[in-house]
N, C-alpha and C. Protein backbone atom coordinates (compact mmCIF):
# COMPACT_ATOMS: atom_id res chain seq x y z
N UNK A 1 197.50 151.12 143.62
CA UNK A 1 197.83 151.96 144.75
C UNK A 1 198.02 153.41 144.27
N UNK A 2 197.38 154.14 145.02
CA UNK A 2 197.49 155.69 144.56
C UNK A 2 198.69 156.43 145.25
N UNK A 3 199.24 156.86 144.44
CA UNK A 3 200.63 157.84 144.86
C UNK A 3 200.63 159.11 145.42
N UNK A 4 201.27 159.35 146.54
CA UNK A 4 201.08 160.75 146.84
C UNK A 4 200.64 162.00 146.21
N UNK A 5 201.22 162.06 145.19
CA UNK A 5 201.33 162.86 144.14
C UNK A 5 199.96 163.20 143.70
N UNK A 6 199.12 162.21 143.60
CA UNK A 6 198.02 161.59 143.28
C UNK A 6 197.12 162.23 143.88
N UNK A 7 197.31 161.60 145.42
CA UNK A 7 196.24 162.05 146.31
C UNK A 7 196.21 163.95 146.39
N UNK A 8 197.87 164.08 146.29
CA UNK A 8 197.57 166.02 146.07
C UNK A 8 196.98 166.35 145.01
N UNK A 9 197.06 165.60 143.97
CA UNK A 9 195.87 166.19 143.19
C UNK A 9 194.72 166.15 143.03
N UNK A 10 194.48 165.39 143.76
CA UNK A 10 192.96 165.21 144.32
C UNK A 10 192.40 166.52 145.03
N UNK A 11 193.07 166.28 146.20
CA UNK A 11 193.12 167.29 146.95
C UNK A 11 193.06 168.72 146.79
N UNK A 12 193.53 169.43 145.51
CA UNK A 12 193.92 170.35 145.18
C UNK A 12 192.79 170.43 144.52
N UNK A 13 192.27 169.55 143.84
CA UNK A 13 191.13 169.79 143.05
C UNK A 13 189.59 169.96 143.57
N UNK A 14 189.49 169.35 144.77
CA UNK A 14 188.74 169.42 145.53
C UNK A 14 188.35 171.15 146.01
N UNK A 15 189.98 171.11 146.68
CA UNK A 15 189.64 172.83 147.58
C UNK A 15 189.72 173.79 146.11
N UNK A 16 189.62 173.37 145.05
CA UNK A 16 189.70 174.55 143.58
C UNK A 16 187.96 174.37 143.36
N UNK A 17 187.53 173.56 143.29
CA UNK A 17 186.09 173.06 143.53
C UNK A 17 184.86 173.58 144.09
N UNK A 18 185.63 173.22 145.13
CA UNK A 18 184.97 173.63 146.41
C UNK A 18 184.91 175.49 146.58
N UNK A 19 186.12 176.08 146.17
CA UNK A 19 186.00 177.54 145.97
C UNK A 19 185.64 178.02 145.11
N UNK A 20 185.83 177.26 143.78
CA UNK A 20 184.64 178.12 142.68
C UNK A 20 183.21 177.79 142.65
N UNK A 21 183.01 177.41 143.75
CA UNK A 21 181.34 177.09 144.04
C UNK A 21 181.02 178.48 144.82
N UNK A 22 182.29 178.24 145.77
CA UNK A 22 181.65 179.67 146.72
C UNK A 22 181.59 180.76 145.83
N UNK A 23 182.69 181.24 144.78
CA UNK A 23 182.79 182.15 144.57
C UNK A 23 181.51 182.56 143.49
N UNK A 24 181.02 181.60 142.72
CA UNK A 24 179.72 181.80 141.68
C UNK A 24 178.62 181.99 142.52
N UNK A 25 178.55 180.87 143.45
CA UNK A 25 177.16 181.12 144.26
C UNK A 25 177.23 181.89 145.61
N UNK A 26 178.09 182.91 145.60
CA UNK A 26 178.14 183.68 147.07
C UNK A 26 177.07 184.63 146.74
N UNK A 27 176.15 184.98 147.89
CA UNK A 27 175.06 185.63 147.76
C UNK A 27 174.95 186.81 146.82
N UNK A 28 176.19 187.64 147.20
CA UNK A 28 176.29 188.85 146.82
C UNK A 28 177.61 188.78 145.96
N UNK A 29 178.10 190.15 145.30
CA UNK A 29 179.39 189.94 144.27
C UNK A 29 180.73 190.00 145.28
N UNK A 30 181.48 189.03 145.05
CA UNK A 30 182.82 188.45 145.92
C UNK A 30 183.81 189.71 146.09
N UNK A 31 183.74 190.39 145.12
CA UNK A 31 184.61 191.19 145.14
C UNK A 31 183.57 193.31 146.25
N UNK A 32 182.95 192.86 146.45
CA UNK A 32 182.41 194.12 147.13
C UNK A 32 182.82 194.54 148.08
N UNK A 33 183.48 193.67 149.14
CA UNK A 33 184.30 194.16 150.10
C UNK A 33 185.93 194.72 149.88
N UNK A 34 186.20 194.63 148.38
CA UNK A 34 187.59 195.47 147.83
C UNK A 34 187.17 196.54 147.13
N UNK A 35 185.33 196.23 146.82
CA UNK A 35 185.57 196.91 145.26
C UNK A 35 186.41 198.42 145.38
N UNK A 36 185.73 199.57 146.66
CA UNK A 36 186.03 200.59 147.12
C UNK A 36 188.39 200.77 146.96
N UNK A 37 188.60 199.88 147.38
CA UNK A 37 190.27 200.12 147.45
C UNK A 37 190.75 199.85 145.75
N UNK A 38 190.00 198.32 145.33
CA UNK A 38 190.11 198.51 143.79
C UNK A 38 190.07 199.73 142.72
N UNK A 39 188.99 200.33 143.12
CA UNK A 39 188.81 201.53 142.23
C UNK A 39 189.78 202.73 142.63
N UNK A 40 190.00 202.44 144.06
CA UNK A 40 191.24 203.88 144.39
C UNK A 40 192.65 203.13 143.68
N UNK A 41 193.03 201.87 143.50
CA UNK A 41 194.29 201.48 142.51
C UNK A 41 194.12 201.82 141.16
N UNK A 42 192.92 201.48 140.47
CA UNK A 42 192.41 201.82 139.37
C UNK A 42 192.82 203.62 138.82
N UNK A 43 192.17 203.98 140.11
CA UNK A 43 191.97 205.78 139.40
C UNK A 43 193.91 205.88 140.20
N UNK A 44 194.25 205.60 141.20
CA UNK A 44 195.42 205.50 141.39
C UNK A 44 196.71 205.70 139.71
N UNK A 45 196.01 204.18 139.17
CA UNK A 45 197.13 204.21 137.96
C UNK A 45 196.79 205.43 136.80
N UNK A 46 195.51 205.08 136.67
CA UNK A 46 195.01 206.20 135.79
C UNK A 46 195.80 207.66 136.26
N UNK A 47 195.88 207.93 136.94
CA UNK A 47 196.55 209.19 137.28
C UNK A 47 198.03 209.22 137.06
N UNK A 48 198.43 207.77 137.15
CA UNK A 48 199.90 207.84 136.80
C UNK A 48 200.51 207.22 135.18
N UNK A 49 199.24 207.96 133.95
CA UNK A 49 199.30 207.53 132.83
C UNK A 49 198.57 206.23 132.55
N UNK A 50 198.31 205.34 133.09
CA UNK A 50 198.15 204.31 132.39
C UNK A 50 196.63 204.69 131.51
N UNK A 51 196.56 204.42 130.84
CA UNK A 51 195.03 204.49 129.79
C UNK A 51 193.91 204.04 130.72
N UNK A 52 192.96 204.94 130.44
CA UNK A 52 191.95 204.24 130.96
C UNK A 52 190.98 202.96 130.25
N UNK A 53 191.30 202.81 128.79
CA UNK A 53 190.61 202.16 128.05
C UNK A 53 191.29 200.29 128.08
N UNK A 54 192.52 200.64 129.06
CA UNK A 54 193.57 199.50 128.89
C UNK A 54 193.31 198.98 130.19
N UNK A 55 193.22 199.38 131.66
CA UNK A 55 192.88 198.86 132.42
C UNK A 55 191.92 200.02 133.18
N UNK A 56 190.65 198.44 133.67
CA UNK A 56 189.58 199.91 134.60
C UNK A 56 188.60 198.43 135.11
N UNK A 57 187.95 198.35 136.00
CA UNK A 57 186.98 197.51 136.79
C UNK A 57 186.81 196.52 135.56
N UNK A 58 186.17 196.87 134.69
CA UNK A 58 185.39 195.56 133.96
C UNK A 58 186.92 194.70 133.63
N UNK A 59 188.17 195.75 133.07
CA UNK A 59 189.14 194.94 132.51
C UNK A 59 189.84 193.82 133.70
N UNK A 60 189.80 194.29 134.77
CA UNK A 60 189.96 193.14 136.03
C UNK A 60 188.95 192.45 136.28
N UNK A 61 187.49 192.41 136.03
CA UNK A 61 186.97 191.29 136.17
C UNK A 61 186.62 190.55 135.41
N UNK A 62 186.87 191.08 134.13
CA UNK A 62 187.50 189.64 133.38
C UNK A 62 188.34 188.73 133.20
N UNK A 63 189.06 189.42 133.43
CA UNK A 63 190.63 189.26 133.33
C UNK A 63 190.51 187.87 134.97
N UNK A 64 190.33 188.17 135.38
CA UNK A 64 189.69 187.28 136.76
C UNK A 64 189.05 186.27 136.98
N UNK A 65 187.83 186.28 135.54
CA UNK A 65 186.83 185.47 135.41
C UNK A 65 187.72 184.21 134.52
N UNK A 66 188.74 184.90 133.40
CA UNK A 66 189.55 184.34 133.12
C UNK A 66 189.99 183.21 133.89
N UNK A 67 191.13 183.93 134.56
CA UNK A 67 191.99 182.79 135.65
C UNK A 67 191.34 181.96 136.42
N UNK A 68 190.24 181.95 136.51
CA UNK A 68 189.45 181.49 137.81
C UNK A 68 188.62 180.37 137.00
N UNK A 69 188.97 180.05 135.44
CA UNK A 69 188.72 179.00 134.82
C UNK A 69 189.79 178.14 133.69
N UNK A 70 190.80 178.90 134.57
CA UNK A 70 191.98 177.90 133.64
C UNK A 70 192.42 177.10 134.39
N UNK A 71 192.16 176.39 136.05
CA UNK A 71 192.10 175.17 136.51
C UNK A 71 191.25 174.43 135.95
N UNK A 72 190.19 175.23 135.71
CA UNK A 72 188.88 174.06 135.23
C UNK A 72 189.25 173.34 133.64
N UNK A 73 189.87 174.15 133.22
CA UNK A 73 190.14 173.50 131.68
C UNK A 73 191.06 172.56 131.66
N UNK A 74 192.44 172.84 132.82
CA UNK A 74 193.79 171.73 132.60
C UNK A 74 192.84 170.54 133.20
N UNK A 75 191.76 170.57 134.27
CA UNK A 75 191.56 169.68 135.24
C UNK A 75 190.75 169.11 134.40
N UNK A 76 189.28 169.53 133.36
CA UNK A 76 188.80 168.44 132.69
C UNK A 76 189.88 168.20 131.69
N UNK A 77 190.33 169.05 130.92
CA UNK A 77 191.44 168.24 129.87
C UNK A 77 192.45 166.94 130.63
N UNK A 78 192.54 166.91 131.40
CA UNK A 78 193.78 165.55 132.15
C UNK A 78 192.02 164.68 132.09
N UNK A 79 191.34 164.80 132.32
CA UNK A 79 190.25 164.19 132.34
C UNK A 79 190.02 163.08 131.43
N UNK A 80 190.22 163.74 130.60
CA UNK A 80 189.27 163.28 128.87
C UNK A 80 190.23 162.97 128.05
N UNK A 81 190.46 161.95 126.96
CA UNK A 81 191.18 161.41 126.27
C UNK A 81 191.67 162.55 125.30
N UNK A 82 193.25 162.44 124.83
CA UNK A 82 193.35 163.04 124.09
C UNK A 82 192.61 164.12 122.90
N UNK A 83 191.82 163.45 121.87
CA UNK A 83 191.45 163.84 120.74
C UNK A 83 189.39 164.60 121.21
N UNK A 84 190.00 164.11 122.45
CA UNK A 84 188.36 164.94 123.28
C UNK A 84 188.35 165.76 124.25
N UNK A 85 190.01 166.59 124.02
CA UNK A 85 190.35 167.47 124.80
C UNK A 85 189.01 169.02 124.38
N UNK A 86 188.53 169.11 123.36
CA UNK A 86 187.70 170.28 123.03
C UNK A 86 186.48 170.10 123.47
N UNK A 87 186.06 168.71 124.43
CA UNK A 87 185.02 168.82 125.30
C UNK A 87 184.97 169.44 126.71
N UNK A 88 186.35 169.73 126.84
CA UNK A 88 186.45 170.41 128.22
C UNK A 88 186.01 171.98 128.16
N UNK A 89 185.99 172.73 126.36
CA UNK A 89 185.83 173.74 126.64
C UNK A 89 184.52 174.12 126.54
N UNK A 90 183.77 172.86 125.95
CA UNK A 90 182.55 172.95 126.00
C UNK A 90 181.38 172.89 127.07
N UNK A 91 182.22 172.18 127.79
CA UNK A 91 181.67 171.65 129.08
C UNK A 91 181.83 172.98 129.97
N UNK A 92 182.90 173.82 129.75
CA UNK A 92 183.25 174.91 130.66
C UNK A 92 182.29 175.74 130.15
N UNK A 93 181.87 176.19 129.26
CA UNK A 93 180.74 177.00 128.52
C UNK A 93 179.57 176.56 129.18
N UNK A 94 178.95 175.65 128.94
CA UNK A 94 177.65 175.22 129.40
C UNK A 94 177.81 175.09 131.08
N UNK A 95 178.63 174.67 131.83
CA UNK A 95 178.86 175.41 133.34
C UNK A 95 178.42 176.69 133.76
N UNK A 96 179.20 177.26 132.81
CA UNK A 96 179.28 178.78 133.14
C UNK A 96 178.29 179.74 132.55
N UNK A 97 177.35 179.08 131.56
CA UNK A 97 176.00 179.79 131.44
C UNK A 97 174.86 178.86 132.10
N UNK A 98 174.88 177.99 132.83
CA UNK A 98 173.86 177.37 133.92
C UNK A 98 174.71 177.92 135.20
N UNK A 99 175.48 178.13 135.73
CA UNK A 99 175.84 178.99 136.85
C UNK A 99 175.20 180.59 136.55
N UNK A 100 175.50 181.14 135.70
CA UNK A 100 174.73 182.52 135.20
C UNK A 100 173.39 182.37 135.67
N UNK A 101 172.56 181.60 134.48
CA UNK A 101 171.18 181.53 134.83
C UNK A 101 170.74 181.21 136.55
N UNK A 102 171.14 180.29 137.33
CA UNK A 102 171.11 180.33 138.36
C UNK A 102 171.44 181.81 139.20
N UNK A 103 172.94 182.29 138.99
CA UNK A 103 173.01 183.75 139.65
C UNK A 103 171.59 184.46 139.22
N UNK A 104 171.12 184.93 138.00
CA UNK A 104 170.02 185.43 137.44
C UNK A 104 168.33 185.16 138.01
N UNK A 105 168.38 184.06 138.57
CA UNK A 105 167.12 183.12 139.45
C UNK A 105 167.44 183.75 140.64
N UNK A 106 168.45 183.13 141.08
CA UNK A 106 168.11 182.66 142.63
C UNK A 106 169.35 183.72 143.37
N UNK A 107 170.14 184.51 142.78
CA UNK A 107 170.71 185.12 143.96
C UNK A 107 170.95 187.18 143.52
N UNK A 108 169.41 187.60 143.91
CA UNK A 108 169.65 188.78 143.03
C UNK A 108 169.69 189.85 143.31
N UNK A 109 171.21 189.76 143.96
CA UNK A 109 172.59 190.87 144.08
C UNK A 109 173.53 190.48 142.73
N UNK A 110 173.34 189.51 142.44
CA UNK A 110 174.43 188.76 141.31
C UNK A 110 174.04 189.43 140.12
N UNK A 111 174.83 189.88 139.47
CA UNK A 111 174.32 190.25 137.91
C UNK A 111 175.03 189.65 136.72
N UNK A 112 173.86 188.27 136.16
CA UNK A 112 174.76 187.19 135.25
C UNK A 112 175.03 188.63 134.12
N UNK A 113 176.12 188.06 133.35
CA UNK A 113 177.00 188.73 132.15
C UNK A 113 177.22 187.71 131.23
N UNK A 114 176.96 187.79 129.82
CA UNK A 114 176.95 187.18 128.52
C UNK A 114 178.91 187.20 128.66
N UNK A 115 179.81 188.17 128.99
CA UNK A 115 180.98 188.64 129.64
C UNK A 115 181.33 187.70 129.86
N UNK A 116 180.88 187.19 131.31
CA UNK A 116 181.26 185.98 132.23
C UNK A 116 180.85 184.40 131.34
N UNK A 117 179.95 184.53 130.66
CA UNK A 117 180.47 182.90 129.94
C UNK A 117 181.57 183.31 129.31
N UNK A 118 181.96 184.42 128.46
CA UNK A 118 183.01 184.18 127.42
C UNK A 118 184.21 184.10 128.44
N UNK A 119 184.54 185.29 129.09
CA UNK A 119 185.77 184.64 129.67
C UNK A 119 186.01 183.50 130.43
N UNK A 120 185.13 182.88 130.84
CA UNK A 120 185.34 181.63 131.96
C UNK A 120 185.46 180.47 130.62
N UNK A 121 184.88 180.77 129.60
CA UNK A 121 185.54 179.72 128.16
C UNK A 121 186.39 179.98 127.96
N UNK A 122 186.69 181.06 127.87
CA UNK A 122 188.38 181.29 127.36
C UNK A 122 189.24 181.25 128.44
N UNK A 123 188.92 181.35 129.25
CA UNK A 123 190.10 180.55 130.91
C UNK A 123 189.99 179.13 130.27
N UNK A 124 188.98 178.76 130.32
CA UNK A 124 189.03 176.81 130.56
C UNK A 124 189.85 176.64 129.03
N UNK A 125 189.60 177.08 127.88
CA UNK A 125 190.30 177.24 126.40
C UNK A 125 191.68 177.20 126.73
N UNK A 126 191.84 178.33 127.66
CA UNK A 126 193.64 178.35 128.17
C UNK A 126 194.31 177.42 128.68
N UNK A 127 193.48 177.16 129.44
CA UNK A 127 193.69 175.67 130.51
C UNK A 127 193.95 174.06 129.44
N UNK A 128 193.19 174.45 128.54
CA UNK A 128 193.17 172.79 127.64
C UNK A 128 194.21 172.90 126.75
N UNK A 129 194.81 174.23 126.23
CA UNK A 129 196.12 174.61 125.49
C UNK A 129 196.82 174.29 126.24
N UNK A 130 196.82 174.56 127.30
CA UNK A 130 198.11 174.16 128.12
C UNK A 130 198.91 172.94 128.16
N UNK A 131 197.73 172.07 128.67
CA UNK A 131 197.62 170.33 128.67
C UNK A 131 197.83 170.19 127.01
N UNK A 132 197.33 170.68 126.15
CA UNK A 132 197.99 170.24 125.05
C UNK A 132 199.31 170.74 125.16
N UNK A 133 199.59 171.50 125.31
CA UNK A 133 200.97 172.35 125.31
C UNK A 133 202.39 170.75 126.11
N UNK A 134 201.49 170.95 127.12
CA UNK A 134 202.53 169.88 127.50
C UNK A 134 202.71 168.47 127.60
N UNK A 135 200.89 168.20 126.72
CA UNK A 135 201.59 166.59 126.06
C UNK A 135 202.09 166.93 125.03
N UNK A 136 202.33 167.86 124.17
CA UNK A 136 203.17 167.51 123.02
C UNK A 136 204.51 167.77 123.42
N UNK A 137 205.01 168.36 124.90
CA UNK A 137 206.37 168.48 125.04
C UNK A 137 206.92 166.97 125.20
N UNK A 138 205.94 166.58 126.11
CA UNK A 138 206.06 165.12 126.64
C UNK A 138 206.44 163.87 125.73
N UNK A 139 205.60 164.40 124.51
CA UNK A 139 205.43 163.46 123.17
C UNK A 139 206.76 163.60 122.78
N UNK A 140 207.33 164.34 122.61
CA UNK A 140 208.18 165.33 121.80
C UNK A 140 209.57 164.75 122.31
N UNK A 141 209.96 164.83 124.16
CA UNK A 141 210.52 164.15 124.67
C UNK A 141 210.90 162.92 124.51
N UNK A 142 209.47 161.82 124.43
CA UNK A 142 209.55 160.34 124.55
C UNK A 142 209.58 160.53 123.40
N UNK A 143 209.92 160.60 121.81
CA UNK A 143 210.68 160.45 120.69
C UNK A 143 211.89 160.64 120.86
N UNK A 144 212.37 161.64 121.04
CA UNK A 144 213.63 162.40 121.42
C UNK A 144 213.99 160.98 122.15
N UNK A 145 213.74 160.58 123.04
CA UNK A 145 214.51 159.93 123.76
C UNK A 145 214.46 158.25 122.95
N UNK A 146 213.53 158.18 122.17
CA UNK A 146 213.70 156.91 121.55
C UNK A 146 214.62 156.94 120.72
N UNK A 147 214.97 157.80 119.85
CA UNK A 147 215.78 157.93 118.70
C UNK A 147 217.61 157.75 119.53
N UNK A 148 217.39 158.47 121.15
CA UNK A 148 218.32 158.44 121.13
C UNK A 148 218.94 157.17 122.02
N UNK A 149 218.18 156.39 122.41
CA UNK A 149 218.06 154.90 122.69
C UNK A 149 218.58 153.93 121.70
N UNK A 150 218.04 154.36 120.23
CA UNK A 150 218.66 153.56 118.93
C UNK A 150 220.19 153.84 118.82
């Protein structure tokens, strides 16, 4: 029997799914209807000191491409057995340069970026640290708690 809990994660994974489909294969680039207010925050900060070499367009859309693949990494890492947690980041790599090549084919307003595989690996990379991160708390715990059972 599947547990609530369960079914929300289903669920959750689905509509995370389901939106990074739209967002790779939307005709045109997702962000074009901000880009204009983006760049007035951008030159905004720039004017109020911040470096331009530290934050500016490309550094937010990576930074973006990032986050927008560190579901994908916790979600195949819970996936895949322990000691085959480093197939999730592989798997996120080869995603994310057959999504490229496709933007590059078939939708061309899209402009694939060598960019966009690395950060969408290093989102999903983040994502599988994590899940390691917190089975070893977990691990770490259920000792802890055996020792203190004895």
């Amino acid at each position: 029997m599947r547990t609530t809990s369960h079914k929300i994660a289903v669920v959750l994974a689905i509509v995370y799914f389901a939106t990074l489909v739209a967002i790779l294969f939307w005709p045109s680039p997702v962000d074009r209807p901000i880009d204009g207010a983006l760049n007035h925050v951008i030159m905004w900060l720039h004017s109020h000191g911040l470096p331009q070499w530290f934050i500016g367009y490309r550094q937010i859309e990576f930074a973006a491409n990032i986050a927008l693949f560190i579901p994908f990494g916790i979600m195949l890492t819970l996936r895949l057995h322990r000691p085959w947690w480093w197939l999730s980041v592989i798997i996120a790599a080869a995603v994310s340069g057959a999504v490229e090549l496709a933007q590059g084919i078939f939708l061309p307003q899209r402009f694939p970026a060598w960019s966009d595989i690395v950060a969408n690996t290093f989102g999903a990379f983040i994502g599988a640290i994590l899940v390691l991160f917190i089975w070893a708390l977990r691990r770490r715990q259920i000792l802890h708690n055996a020792r203190v059972i004895r």
